[in-house]
PDB file of N, CA and C in Angstrom:
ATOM      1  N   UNK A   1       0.844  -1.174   0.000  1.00  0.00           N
ATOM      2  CA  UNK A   1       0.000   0.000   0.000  1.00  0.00           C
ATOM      3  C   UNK A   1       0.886   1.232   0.000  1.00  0.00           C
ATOM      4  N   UNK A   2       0.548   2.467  -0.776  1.00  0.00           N
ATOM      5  CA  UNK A   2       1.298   3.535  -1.000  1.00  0.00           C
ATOM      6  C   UNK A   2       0.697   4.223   0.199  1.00  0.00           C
ATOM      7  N   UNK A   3       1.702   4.955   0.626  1.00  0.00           N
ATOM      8  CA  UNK A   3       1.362   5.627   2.131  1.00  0.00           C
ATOM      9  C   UNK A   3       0.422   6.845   1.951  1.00  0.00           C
ATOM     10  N   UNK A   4       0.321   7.197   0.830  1.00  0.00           N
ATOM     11  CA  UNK A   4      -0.442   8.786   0.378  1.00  0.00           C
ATOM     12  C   UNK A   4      -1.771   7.641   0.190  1.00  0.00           C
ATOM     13  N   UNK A   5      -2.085   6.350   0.074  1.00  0.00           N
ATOM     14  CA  UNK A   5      -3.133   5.629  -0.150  1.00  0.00           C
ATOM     15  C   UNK A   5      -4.046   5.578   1.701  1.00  0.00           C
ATOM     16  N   UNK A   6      -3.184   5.716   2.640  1.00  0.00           N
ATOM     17  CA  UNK A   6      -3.310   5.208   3.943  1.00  0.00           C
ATOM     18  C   UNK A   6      -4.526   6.480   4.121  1.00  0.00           C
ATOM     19  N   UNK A   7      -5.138   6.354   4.985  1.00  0.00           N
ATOM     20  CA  UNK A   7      -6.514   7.455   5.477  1.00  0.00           C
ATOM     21  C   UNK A   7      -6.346   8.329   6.422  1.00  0.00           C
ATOM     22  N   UNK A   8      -6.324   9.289   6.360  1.00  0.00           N
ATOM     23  CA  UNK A   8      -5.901  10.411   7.269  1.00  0.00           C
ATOM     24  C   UNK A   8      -7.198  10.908   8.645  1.00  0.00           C
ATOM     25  N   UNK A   9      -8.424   9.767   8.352  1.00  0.00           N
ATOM     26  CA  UNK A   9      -8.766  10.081   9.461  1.00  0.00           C
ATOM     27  C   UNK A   9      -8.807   9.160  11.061  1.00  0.00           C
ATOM     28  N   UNK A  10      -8.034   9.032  11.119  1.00  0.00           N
ATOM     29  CA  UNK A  10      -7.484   8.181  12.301  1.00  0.00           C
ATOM     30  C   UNK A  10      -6.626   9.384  13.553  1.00  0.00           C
ATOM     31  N   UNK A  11      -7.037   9.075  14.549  1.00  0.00           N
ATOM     32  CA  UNK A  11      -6.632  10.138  15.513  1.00  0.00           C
ATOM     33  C   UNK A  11      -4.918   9.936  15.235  1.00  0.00           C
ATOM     34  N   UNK A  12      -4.267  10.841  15.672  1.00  0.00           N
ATOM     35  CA  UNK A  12      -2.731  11.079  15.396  1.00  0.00           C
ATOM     36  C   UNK A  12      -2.476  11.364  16.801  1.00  0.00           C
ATOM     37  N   UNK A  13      -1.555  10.437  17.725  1.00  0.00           N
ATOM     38  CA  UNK A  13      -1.152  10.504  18.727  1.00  0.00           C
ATOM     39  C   UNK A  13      -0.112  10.108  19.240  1.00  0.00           C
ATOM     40  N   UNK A  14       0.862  10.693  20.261  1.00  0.00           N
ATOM     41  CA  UNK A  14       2.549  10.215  20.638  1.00  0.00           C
ATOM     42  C   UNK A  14       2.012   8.942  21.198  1.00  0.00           C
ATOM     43  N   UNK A  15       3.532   7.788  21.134  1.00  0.00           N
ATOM     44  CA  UNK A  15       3.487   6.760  21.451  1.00  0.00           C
ATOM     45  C   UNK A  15       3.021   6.907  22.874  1.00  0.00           C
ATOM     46  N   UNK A  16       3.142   7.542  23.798  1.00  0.00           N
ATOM     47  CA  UNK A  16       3.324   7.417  25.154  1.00  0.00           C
ATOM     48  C   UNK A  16       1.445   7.897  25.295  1.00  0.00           C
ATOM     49  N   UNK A  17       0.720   7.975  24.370  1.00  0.00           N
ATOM     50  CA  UNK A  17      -0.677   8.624  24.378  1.00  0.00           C
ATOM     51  C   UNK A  17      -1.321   6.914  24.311  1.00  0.00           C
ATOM     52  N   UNK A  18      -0.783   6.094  23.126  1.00  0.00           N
ATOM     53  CA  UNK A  18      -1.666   5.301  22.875  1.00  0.00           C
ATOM     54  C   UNK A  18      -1.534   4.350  24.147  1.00  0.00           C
ATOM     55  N   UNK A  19      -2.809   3.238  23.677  1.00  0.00           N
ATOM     56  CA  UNK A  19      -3.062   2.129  24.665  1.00  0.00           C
ATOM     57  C   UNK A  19      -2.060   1.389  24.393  1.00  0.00           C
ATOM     58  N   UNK A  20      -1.866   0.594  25.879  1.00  0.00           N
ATOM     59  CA  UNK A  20      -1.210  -0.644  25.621  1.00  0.00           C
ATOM     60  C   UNK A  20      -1.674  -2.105  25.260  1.00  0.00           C
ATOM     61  N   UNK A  21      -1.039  -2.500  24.289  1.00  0.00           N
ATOM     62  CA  UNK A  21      -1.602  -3.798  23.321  1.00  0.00           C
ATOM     63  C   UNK A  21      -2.309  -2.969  22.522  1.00  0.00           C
ATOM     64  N   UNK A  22      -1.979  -2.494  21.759  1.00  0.00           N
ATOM     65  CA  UNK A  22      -2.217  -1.615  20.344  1.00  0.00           C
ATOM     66  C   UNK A  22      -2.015  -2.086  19.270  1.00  0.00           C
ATOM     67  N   UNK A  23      -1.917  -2.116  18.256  1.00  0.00           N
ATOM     68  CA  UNK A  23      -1.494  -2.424  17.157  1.00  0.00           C
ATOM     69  C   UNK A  23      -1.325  -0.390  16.120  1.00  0.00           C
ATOM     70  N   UNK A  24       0.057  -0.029  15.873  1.00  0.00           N
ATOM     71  CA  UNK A  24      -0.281   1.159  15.952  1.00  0.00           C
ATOM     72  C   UNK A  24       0.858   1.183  14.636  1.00  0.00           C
ATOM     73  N   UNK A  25       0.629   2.568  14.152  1.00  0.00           N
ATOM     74  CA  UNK A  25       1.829   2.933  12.779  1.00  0.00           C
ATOM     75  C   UNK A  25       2.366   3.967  12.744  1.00  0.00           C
ATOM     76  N   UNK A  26       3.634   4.240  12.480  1.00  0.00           N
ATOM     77  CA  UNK A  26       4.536   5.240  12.684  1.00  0.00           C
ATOM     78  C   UNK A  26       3.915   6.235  11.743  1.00  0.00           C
ATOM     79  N   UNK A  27       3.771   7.485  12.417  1.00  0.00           N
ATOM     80  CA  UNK A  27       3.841   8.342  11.120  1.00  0.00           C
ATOM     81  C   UNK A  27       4.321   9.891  10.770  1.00  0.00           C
ATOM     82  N   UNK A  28       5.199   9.900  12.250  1.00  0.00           N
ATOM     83  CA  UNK A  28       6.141  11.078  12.146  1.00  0.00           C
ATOM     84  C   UNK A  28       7.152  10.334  12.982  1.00  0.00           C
ATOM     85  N   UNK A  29       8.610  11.481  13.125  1.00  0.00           N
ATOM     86  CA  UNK A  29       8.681  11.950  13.882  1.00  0.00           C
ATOM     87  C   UNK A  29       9.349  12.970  14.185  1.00  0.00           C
ATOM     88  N   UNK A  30       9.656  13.464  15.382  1.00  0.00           N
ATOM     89  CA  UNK A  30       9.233  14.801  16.007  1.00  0.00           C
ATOM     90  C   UNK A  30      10.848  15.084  16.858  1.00  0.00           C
ATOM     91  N   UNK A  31      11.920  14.649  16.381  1.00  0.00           N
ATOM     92  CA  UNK A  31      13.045  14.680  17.092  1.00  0.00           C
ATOM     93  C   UNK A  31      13.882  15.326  16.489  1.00  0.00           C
ATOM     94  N   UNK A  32      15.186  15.184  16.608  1.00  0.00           N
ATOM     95  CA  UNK A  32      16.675  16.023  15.704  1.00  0.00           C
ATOM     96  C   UNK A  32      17.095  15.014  15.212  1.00  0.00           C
ATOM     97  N   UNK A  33      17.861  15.372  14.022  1.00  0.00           N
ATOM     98  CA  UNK A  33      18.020  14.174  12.800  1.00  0.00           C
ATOM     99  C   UNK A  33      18.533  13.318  13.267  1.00  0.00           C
ATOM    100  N   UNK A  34      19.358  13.511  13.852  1.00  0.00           N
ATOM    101  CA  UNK A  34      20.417  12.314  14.630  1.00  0.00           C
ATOM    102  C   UNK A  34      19.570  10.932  14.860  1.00  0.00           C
ATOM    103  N   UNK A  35      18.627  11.214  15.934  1.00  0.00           N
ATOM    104  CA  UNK A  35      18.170  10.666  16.721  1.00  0.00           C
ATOM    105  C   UNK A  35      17.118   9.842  16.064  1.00  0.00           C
ATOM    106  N   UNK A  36      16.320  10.622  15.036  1.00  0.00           N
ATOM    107  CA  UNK A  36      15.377  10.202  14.149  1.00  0.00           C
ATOM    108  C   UNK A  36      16.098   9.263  13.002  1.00  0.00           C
ATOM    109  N   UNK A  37      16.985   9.125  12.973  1.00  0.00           N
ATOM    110  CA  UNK A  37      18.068   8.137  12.089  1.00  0.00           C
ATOM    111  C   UNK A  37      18.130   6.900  13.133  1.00  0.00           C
ATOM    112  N   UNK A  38      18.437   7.161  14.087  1.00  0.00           N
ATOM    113  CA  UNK A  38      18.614   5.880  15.224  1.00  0.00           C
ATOM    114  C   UNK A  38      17.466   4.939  14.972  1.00  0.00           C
ATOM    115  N   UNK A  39      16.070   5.955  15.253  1.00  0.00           N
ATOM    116  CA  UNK A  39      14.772   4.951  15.272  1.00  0.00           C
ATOM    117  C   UNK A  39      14.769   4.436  14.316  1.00  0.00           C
ATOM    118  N   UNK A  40      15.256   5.506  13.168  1.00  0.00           N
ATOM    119  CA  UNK A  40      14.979   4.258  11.910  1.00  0.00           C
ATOM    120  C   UNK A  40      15.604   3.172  11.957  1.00  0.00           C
ATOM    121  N   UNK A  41      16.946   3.357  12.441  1.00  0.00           N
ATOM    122  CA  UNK A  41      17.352   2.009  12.142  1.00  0.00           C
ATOM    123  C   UNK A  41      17.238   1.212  12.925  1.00  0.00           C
ATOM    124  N   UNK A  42      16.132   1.339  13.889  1.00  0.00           N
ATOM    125  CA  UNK A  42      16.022   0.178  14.867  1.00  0.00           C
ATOM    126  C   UNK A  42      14.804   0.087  14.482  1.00  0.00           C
ATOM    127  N   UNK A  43      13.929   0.082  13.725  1.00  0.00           N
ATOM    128  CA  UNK A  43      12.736   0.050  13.088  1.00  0.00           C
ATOM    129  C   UNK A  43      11.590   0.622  13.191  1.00  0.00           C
ATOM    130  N   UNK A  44      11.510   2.202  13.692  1.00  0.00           N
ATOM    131  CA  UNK A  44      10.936   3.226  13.851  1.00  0.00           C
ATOM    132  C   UNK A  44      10.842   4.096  12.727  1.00  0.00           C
ATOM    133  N   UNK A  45      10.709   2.991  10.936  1.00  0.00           N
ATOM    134  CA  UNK A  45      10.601   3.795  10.269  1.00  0.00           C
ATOM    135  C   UNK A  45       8.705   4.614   9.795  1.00  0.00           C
ATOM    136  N   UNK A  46       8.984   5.658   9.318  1.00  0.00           N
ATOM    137  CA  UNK A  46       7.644   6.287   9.038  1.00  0.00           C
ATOM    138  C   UNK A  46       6.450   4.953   8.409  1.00  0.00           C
ATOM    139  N   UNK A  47       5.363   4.983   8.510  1.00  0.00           N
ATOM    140  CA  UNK A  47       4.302   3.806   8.155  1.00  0.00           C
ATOM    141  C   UNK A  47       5.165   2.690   8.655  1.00  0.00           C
ATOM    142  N   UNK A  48       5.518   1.879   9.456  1.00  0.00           N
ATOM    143  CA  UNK A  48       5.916   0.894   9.804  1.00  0.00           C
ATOM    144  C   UNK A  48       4.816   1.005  11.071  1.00  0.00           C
ATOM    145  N   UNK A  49       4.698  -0.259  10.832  1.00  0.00           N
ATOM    146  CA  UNK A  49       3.704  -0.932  12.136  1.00  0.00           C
ATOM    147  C   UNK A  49       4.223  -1.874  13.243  1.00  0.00           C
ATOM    148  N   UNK A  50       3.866  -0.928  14.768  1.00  0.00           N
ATOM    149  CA  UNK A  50       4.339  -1.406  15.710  1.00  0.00           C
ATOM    150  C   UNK A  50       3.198  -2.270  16.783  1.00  0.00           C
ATOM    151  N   UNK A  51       3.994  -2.841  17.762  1.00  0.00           N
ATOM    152  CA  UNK A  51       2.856  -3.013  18.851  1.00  0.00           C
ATOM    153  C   UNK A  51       3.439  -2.327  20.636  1.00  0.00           C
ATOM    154  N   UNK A  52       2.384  -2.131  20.875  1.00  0.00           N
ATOM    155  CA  UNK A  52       2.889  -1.544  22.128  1.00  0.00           C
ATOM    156  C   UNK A  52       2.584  -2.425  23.240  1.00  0.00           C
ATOM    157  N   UNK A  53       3.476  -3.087  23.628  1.00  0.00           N
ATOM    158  CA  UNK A  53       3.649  -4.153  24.570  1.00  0.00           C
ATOM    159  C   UNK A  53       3.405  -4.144  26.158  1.00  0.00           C
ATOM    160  N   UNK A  54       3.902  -2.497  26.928  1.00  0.00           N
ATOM    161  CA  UNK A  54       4.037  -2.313  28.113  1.00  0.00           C
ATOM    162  C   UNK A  54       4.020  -0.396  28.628  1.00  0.00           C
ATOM    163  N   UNK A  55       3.444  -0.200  29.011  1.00  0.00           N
ATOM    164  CA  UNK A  55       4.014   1.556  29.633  1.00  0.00           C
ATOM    165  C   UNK A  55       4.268   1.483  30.925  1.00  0.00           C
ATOM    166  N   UNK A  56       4.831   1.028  31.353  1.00  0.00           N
ATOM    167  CA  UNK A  56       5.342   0.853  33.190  1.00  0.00           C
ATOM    168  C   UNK A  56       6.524   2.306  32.911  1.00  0.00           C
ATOM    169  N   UNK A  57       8.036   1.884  33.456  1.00  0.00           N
ATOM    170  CA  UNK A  57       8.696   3.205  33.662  1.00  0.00           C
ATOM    171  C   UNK A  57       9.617   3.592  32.490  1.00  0.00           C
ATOM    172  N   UNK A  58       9.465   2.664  31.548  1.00  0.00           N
ATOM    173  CA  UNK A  58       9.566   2.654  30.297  1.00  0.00           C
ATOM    174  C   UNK A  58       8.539   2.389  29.181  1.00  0.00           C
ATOM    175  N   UNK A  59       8.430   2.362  27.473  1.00  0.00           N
ATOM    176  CA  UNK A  59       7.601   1.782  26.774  1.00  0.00           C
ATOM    177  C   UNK A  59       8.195   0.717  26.448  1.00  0.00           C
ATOM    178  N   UNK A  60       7.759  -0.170  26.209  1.00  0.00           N
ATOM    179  CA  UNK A  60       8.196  -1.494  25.182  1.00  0.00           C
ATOM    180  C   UNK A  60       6.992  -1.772  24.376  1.00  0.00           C
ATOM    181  N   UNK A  61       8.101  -1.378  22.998  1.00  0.00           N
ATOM    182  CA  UNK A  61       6.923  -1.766  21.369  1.00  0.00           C
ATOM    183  C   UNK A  61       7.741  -2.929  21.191  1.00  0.00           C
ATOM    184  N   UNK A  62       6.811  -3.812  20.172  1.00  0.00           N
ATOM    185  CA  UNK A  62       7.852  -4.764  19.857  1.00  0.00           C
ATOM    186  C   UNK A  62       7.678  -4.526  18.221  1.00  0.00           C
ATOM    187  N   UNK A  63       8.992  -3.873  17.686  1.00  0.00           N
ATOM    188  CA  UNK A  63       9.110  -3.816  16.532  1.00  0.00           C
ATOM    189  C   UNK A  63       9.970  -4.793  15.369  1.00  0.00           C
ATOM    190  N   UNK A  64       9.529  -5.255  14.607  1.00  0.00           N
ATOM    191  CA  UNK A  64      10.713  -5.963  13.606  1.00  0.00           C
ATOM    192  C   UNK A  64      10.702  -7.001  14.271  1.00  0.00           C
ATOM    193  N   UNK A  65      10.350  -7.526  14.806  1.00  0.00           N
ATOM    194  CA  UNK A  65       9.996  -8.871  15.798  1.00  0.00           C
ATOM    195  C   UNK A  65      11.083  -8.678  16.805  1.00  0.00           C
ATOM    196  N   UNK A  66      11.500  -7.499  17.229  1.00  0.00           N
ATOM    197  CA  UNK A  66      12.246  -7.295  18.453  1.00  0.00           C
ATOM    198  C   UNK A  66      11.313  -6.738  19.404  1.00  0.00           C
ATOM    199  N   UNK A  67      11.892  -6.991  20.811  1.00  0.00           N
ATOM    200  CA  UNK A  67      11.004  -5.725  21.991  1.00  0.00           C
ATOM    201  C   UNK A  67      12.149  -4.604  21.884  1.00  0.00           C
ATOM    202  N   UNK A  68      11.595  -3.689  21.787  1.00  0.00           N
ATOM    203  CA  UNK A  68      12.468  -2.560  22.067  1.00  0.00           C
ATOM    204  C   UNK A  68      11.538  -1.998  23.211  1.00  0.00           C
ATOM    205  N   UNK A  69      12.842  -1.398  24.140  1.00  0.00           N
ATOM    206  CA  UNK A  69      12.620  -0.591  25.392  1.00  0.00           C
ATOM    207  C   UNK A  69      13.092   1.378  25.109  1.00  0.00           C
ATOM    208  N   UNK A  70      11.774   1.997  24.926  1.00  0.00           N
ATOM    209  CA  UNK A  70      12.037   3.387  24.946  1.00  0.00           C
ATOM    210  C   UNK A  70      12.093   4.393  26.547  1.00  0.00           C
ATOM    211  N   UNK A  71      12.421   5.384  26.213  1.00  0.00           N
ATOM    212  CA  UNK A  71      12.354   6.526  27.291  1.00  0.00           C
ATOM    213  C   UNK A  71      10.858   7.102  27.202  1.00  0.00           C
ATOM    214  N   UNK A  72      10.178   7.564  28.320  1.00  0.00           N
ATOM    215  CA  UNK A  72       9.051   8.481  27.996  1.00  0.00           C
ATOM    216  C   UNK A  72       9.607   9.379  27.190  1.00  0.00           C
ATOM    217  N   UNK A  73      10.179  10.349  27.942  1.00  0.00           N
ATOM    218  CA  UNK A  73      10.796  11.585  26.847  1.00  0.00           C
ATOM    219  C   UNK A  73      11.119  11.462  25.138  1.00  0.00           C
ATOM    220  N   UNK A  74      11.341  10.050  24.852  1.00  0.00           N
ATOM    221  CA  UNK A  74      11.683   9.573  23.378  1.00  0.00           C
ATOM    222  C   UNK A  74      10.021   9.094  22.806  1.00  0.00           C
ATOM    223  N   UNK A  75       9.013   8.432  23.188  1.00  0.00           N
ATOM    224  CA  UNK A  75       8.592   7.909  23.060  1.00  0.00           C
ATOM    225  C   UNK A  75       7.252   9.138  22.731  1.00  0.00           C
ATOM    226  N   UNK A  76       7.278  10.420  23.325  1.00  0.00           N
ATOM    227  CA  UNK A  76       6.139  11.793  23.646  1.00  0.00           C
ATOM    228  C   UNK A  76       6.882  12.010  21.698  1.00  0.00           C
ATOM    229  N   UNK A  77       7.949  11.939  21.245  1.00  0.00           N
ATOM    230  CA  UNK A  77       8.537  12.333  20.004  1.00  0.00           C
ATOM    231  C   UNK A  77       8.260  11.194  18.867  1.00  0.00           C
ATOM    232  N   UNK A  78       7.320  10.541  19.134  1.00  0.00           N
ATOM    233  CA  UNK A  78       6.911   9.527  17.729  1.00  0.00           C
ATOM    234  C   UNK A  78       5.677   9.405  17.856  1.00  0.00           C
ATOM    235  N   UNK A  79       5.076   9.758  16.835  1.00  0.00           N
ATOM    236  CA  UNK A  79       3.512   9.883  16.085  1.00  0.00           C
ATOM    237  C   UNK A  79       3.245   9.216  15.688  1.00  0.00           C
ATOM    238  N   UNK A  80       2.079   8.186  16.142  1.00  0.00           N
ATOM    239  CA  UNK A  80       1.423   7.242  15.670  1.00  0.00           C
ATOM    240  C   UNK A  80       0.003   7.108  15.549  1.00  0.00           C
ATOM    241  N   UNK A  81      -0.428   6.482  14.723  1.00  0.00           N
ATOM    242  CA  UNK A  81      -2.527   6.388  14.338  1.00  0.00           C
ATOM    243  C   UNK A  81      -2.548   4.517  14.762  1.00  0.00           C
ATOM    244  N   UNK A  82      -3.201   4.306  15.179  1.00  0.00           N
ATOM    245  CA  UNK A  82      -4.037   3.009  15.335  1.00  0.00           C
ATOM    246  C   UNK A  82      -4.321   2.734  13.965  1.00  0.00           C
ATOM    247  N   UNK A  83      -3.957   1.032  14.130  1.00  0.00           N
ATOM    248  CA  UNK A  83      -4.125   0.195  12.867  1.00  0.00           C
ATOM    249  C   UNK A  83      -5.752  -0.247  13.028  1.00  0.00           C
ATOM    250  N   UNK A  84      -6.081  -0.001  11.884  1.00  0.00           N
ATOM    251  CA  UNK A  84      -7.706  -0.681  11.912  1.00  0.00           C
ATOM    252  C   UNK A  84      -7.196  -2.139  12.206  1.00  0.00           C
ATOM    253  N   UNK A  85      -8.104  -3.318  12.687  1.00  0.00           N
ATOM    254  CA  UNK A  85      -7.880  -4.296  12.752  1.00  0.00           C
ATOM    255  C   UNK A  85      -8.854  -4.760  10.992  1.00  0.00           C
ATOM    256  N   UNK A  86      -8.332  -5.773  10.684  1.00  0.00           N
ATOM    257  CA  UNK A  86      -8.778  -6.373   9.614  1.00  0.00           C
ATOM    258  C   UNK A  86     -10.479  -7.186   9.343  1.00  0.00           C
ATOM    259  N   UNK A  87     -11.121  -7.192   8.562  1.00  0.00           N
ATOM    260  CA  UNK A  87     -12.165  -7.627   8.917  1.00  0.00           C
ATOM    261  C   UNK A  87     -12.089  -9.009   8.601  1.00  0.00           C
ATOM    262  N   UNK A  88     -13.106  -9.772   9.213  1.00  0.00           N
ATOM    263  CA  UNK A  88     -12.953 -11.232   9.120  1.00  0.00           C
ATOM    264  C   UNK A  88     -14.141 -11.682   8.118  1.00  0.00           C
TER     265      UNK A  88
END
């Protein structure tokens, strides 16, 4: 799917906003290049679909079939919409 195809009416909210056990999709982010290079390459790229596993004193998404463990402060800097779930 072409990302200009994806639907723009889905609420737009920082990771640290959504629920946990989400199914959710990247679609900014909101940091200094540096840093926004990191996520990518740990698989925080734009339209990539994550899950959000935990919000205790950290987040854990599990992306790329890894868990990754974020900072709040990192986590308020990535924009994500909820994945429709699929119909059956």
């Amino acid at each position: 799917m072409k990302p200009n195809a994806l639907k723009a009416d889905r609420p737009l909210v920082d990771l640290c906003e959504a629920r946990v056990g989400s199914k959710l999709r990247v679609r900014d982010l909101k940091t200094h290049p540096a840093v926004c290079q990191r996520l990518r390459e740990m698989g925080f790229c734009e339209f990539a679909e994550i899950h959000k596993v935990a919000d205790n004193g950290a987040l854990i998404c599990q992306v790329c079939g890894s868990r990754v463990a974020l900072s709040r402060s990192l986590g308020k800097q990535i924009i994500v919409e909820p994945v429709a779930a699929a119909k059956a």
